[in-house]
Protein backbone atom coordinates (compact mmCIF):
# COMPACT_ATOMS: atom_id res chain seq x y z
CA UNK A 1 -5.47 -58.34 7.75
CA UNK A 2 -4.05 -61.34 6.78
CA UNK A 3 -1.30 -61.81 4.55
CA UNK A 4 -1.15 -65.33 3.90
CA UNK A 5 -3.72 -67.96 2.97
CA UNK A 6 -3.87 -70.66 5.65
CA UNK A 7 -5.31 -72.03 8.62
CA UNK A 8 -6.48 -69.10 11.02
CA UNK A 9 -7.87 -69.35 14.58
CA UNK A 10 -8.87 -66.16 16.56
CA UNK A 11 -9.48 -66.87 20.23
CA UNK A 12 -10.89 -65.22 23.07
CA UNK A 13 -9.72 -65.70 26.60
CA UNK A 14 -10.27 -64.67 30.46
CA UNK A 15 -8.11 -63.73 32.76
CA UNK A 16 -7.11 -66.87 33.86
CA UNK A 17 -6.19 -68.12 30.35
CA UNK A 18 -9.51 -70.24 29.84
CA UNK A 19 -11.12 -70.32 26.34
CA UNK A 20 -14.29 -68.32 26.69
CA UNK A 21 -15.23 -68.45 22.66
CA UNK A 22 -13.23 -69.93 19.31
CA UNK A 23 -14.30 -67.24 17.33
CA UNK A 24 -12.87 -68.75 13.85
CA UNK A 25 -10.61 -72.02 13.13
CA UNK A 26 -11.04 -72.45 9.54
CA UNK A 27 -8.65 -71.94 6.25
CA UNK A 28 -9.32 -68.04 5.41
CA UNK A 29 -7.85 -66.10 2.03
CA UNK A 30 -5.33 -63.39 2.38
CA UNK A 31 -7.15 -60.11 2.75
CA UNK A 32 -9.35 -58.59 5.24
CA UNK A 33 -12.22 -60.69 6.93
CA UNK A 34 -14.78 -59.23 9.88
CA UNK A 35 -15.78 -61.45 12.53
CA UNK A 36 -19.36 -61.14 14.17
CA UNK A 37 -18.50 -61.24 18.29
CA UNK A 38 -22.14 -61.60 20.10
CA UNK A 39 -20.73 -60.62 23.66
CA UNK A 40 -24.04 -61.91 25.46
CA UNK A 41 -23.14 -63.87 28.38
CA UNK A 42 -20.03 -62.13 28.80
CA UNK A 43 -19.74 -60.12 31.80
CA UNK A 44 -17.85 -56.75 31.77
CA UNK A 45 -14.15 -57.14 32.33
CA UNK A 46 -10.50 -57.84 30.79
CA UNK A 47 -10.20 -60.57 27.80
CA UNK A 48 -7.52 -61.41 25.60
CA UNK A 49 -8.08 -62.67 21.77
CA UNK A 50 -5.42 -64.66 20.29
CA UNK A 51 -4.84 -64.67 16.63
CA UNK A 52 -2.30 -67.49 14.67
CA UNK A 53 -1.88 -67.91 11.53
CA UNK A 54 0.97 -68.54 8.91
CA UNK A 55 2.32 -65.53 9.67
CA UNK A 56 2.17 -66.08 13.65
CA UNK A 57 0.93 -65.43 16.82
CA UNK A 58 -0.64 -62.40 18.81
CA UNK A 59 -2.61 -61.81 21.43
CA UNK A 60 -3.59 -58.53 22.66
CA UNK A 61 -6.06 -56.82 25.09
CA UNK A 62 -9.72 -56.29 24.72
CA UNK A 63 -12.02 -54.37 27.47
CA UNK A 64 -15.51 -55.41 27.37
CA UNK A 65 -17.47 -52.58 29.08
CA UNK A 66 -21.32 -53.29 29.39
């Protein structure tokens, strides 16, 4: 959810800190917004998505199991 209007980029990273995807960069509303993630190409593993926006940063944990 995002509280603030504003530029909004959600990332997705390996282990070793490389961009795999840019998921979104664009100005988003406040509210709630679903992002389609098409994992194809991705092998199984440990990823990190990174989320800033007005309000911040935050990255957390993601386990992609095939």
């Amino acid at each position: 959810r995002i509280q603030t209007s504003g530029l909004t980029t959600l990332n997705l990273y390996d282990l070793l800190g490389q961009e795999v995807r840019a998921l979104v960069r664009s100005w988003l509303n406040s509210g709630e917004h679903e992002v389609p993630f098409d994992a194809s190409g991705l092998s199984s593993g440990v990823y990190f998505y990174s989320l800033q926006s007005n309000e911040g940063h935050d990255v957390r944990r993601m386990l992609l199991v095939r």
